[in-house]
C-alpha atoms as a PDB file:
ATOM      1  CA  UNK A   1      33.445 -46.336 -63.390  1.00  0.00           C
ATOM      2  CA  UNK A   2      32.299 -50.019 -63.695  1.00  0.00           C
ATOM      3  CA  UNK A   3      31.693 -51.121 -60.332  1.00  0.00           C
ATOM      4  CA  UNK A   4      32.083 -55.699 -60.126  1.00  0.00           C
ATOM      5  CA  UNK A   5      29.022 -55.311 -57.811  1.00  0.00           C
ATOM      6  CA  UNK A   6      26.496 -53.519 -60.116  1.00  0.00           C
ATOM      7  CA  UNK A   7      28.202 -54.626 -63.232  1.00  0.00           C
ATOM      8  CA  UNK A   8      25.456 -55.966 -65.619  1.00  0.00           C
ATOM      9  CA  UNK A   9      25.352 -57.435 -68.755  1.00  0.00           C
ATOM     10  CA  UNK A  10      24.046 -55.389 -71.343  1.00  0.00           C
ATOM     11  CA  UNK A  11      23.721 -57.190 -74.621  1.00  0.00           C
ATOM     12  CA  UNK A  12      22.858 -54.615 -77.649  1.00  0.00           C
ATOM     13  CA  UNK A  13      23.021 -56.270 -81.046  1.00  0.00           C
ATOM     14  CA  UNK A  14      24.186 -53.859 -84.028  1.00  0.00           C
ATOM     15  CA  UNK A  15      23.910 -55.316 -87.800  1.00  0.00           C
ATOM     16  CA  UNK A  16      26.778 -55.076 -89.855  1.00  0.00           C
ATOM     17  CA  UNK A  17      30.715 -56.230 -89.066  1.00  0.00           C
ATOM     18  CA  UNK A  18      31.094 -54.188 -86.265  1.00  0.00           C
ATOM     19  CA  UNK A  19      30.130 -54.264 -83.123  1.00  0.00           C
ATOM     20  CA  UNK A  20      29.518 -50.698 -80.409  1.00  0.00           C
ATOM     21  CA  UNK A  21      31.948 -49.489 -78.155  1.00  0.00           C
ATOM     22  CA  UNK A  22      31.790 -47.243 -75.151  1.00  0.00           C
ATOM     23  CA  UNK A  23      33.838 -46.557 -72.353  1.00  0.00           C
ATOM     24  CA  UNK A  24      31.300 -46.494 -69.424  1.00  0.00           C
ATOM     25  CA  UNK A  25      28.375 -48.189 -68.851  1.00  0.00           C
ATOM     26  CA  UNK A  26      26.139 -46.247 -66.474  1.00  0.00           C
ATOM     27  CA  UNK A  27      23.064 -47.611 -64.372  1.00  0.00           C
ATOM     28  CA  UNK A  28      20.137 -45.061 -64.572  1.00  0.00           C
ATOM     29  CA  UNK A  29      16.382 -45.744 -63.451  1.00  0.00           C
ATOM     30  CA  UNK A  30      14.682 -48.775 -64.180  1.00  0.00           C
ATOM     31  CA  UNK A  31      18.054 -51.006 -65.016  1.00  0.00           C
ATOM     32  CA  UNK A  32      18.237 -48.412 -68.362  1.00  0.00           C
ATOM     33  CA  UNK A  33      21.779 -48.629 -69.292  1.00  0.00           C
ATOM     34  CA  UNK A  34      23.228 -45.606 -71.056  1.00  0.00           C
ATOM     35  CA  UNK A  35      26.623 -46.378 -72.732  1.00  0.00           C
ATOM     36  CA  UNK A  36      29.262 -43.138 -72.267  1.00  0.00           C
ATOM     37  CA  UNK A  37      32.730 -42.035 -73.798  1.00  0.00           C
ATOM     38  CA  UNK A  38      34.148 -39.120 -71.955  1.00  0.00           C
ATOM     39  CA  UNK A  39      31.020 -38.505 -69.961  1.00  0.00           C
ATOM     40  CA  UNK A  40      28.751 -38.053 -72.780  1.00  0.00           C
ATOM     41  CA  UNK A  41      26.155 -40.314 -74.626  1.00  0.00           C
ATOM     42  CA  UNK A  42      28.332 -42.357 -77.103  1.00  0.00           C
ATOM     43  CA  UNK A  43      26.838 -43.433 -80.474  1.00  0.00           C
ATOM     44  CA  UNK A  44      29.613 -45.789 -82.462  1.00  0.00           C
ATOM     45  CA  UNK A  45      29.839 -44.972 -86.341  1.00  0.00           C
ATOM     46  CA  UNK A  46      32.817 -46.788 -87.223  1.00  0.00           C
ATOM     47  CA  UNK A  47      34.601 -49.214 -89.075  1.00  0.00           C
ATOM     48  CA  UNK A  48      36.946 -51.822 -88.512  1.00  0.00           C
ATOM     49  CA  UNK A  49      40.589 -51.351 -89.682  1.00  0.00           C
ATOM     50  CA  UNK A  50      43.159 -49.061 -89.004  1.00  0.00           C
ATOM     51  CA  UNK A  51      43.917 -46.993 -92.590  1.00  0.00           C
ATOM     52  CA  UNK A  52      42.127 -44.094 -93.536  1.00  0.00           C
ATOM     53  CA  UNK A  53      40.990 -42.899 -90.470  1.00  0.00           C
ATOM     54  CA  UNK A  54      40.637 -39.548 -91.805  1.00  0.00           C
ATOM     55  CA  UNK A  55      38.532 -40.144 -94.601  1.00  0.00           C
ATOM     56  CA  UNK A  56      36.721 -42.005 -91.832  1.00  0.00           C
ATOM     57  CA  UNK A  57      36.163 -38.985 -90.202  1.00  0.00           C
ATOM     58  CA  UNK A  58      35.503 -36.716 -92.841  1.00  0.00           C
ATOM     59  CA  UNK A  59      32.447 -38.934 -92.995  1.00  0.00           C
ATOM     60  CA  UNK A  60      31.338 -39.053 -90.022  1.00  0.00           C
ATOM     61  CA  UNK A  61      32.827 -41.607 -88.212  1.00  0.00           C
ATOM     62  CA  UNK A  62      33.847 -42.114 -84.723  1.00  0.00           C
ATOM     63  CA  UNK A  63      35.072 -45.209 -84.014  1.00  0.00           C
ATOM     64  CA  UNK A  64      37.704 -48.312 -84.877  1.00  0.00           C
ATOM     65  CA  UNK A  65      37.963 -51.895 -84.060  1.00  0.00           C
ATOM     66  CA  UNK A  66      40.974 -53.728 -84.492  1.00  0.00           C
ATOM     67  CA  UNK A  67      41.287 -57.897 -84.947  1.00  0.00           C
ATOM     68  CA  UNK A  68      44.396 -58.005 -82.120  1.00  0.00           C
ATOM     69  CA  UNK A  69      47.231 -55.487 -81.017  1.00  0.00           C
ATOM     70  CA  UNK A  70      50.055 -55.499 -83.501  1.00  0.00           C
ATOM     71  CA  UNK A  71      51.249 -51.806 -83.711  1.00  0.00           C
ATOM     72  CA  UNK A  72      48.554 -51.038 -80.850  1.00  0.00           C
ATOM     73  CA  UNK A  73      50.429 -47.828 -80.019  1.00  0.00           C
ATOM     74  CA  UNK A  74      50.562 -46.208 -83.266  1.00  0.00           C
ATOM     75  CA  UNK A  75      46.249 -47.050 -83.773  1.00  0.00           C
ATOM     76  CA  UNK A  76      46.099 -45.870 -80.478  1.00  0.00           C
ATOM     77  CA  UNK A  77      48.065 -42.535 -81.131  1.00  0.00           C
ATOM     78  CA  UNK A  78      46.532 -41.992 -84.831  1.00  0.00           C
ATOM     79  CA  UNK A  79      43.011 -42.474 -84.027  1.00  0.00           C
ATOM     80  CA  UNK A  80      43.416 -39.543 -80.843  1.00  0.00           C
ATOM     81  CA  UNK A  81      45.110 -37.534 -83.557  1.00  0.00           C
ATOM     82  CA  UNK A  82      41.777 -38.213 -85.660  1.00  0.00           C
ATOM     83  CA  UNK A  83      39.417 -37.634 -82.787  1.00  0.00           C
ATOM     84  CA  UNK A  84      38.518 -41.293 -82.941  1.00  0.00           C
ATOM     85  CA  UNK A  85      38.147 -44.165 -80.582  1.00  0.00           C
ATOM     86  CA  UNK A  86      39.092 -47.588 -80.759  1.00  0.00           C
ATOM     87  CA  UNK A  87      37.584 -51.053 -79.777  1.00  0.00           C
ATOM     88  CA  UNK A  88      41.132 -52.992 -79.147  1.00  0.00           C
ATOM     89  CA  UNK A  89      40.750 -56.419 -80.198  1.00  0.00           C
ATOM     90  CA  UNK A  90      42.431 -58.630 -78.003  1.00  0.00           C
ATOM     91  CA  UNK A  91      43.356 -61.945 -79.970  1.00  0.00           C
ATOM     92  CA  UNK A  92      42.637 -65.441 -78.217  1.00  0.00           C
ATOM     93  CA  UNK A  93      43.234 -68.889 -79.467  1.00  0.00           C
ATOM     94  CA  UNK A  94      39.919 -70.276 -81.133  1.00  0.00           C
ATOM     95  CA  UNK A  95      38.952 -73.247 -78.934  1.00  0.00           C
ATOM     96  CA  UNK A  96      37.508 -75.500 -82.079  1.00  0.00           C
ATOM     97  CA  UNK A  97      40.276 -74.371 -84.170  1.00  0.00           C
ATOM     98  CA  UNK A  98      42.537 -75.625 -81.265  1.00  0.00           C
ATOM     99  CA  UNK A  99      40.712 -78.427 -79.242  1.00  0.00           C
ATOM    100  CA  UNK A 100      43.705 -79.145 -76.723  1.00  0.00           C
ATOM    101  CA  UNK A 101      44.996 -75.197 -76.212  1.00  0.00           C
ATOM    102  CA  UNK A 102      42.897 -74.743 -73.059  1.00  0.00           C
ATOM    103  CA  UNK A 103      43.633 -78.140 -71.591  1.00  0.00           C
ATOM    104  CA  UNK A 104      47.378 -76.733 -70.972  1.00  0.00           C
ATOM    105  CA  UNK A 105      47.561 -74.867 -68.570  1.00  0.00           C
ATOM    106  CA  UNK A 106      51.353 -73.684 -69.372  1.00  0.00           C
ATOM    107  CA  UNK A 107      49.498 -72.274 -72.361  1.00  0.00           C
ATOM    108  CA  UNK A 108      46.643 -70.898 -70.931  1.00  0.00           C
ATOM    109  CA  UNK A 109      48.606 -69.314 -68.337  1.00  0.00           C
ATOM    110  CA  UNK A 110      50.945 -67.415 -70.533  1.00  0.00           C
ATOM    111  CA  UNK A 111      47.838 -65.997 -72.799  1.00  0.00           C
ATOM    112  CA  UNK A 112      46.529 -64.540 -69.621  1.00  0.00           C
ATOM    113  CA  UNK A 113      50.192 -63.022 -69.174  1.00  0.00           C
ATOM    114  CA  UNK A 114      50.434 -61.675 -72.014  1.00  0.00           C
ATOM    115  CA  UNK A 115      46.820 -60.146 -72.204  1.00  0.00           C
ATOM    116  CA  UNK A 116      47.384 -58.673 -69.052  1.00  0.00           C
ATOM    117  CA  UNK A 117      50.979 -57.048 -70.198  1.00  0.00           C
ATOM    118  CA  UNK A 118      48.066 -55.647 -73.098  1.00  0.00           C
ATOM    119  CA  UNK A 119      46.162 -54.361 -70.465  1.00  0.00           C
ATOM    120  CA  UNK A 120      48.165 -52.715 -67.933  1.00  0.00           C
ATOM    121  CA  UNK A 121      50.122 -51.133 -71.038  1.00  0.00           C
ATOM    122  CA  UNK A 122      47.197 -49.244 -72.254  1.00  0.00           C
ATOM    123  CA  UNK A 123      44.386 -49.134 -70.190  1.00  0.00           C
ATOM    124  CA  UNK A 124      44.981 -45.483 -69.792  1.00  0.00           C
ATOM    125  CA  UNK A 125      44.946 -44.460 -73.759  1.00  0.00           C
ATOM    126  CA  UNK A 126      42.508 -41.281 -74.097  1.00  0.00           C
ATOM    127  CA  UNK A 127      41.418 -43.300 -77.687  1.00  0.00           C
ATOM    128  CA  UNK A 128      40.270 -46.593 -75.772  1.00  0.00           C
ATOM    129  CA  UNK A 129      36.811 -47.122 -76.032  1.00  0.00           C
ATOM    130  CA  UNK A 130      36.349 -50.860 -75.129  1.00  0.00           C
ATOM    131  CA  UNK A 131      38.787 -54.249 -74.977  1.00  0.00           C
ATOM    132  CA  UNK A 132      37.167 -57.169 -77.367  1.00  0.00           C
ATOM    133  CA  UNK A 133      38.388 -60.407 -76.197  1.00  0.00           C
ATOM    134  CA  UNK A 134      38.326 -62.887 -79.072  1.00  0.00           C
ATOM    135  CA  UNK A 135      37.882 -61.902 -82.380  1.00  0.00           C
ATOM    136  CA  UNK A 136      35.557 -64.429 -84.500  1.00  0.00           C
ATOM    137  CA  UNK A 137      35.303 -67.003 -81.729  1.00  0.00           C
ATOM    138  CA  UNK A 138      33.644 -69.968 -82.288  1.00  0.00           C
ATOM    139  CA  UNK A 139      32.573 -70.459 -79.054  1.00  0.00           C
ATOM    140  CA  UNK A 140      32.086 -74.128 -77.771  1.00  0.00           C
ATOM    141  CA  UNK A 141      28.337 -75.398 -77.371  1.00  0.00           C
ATOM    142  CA  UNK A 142      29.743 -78.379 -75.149  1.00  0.00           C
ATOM    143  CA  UNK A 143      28.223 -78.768 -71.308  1.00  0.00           C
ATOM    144  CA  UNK A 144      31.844 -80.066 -71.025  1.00  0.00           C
ATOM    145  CA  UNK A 145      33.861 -76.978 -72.490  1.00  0.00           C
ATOM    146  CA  UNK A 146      34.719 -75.670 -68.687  1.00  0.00           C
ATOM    147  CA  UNK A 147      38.751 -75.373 -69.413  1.00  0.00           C
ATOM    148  CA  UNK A 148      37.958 -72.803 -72.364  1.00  0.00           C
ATOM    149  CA  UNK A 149      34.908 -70.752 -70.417  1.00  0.00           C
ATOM    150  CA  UNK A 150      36.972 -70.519 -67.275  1.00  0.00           C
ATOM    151  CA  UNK A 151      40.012 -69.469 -69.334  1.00  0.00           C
ATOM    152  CA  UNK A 152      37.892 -66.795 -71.007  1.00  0.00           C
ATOM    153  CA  UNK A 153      36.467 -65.809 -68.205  1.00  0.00           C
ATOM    154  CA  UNK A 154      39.471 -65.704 -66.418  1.00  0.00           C
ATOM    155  CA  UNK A 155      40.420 -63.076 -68.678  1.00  0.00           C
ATOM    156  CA  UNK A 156      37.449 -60.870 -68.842  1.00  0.00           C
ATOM    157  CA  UNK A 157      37.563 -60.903 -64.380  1.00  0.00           C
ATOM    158  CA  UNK A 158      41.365 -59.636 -65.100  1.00  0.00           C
ATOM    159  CA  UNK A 159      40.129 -56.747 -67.398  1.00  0.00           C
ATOM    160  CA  UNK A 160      37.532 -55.857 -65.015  1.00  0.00           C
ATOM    161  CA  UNK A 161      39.825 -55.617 -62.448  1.00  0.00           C
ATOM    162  CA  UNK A 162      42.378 -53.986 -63.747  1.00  0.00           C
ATOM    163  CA  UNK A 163      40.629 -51.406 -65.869  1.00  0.00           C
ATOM    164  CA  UNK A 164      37.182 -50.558 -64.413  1.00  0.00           C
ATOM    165  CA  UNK A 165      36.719 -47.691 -67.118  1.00  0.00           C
ATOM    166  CA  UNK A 166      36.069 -49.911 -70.235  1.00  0.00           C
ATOM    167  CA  UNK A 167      34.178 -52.510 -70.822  1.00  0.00           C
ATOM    168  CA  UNK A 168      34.503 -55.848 -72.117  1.00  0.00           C
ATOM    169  CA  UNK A 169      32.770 -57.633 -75.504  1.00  0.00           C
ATOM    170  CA  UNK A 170      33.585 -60.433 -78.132  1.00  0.00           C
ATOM    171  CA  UNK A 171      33.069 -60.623 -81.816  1.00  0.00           C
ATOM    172  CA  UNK A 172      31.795 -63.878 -82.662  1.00  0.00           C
ATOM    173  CA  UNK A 173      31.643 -65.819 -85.954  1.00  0.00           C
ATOM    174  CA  UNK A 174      28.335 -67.752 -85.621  1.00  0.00           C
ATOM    175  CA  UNK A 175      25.798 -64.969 -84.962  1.00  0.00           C
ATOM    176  CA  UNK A 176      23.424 -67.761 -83.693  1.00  0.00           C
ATOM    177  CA  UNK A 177      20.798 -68.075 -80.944  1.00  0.00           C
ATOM    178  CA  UNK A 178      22.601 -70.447 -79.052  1.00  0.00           C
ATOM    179  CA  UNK A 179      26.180 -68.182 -79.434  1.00  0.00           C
ATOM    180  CA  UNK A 180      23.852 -65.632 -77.759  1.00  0.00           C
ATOM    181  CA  UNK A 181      22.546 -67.908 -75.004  1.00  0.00           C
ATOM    182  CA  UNK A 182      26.241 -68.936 -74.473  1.00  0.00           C
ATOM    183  CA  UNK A 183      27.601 -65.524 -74.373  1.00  0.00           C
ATOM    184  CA  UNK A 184      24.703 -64.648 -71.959  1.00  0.00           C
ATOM    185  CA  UNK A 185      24.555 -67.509 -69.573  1.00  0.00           C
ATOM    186  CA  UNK A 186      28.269 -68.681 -70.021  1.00  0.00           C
ATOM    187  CA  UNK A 187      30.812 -65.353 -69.984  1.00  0.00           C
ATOM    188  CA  UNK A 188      31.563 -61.842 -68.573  1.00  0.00           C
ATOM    189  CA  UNK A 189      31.700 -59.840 -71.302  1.00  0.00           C
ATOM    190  CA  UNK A 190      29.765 -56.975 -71.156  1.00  0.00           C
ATOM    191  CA  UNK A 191      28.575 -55.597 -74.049  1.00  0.00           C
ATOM    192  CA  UNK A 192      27.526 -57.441 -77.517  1.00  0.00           C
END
């Protein structure tokens, strides 16, 4: 369990298109941070996509990511079937692909909704592994981009407290120093 008073960051960067997934993240001695899927050390070795998940695990694999949650069930239901787990990407609108998005709050507030319907509906799957918020964000490098970081944010607090078993990341499209900085310094997510 993810406790909002000791949650950390922990930022772990992994080459490649995909990005590591565990369900816990566990404080140990000296602010070590040992990531954990059904209480034991959890190494990702996956893919993204949701086909072949056999052959994926024929070969070793352990692990999808999705891009959003069309036919979330049936992932969810044929990667337990394969042993697998799944990082459920939770699509957002891109804020520099949509400027305006995050200045209505009508909008804003039925994303949240909606993500939280997401949420609440399968929180409780034995194949989650970890919620990604975002998928390919181009996150804003503006002092003045408060409506999308408080939107995002807004988001990530909801996850947090309403599933304190997995944690929270992003997939980004700019794999930049200042995306890092902004990830670190501007949002909640947990993992990277």
């Amino acid at each position: 369990m993810i406790s909002n008073a000791r949650r950390a960051k922990l930022f772990i960067l992994f080459s490649g298109f995909f990005a590591a997934t565990l369900s816990l993240i566990s404080c140990q001695k000296n602010n070590n941070f040992v990531l954990t899927a059904d209480k034991k050390p959890f190494f990702v070795k996956g893919a993204g996509g949701d086909s072949h998940l056999d052959v994926l695990r024929q070969c070793g694999g352990n692990t999808i990511r999705t891009w959003d949650t069309v036919n979330l069930q049936q992932i969810l239901d044929s990667a337990a079937h394969q042993h697998l787990k799944v990082m459920v990407g939770i699509y957002i609108v891109d804020p520099l692909k949509d400027d305006s998005f995050y200045e209505d709050t009508v909008q804003v507030n039925s994303q949240y909704r909606s993500i939280k319907k997401i949420i609440d509906t399968y929180k409780n799957h034995p194949a989650l592994l970890m919620w990604c918020v975002g998928n390919e964000l181009n996150l804003p490098n503006s002092p003045f981009a408060f409506d999308f970081y408080n939107a995002y944010n807004g988001i990530i607090d909801m996850i947090h407290e309403n599933d304190i078993s997995h944690p929270v990341t992003t997939a980004i499209w700019n794999f930049s120093r200042i995306a890092i900085i902004n990830l670190r310094l501007r949002t909640n997510v947990d993992i990277l």
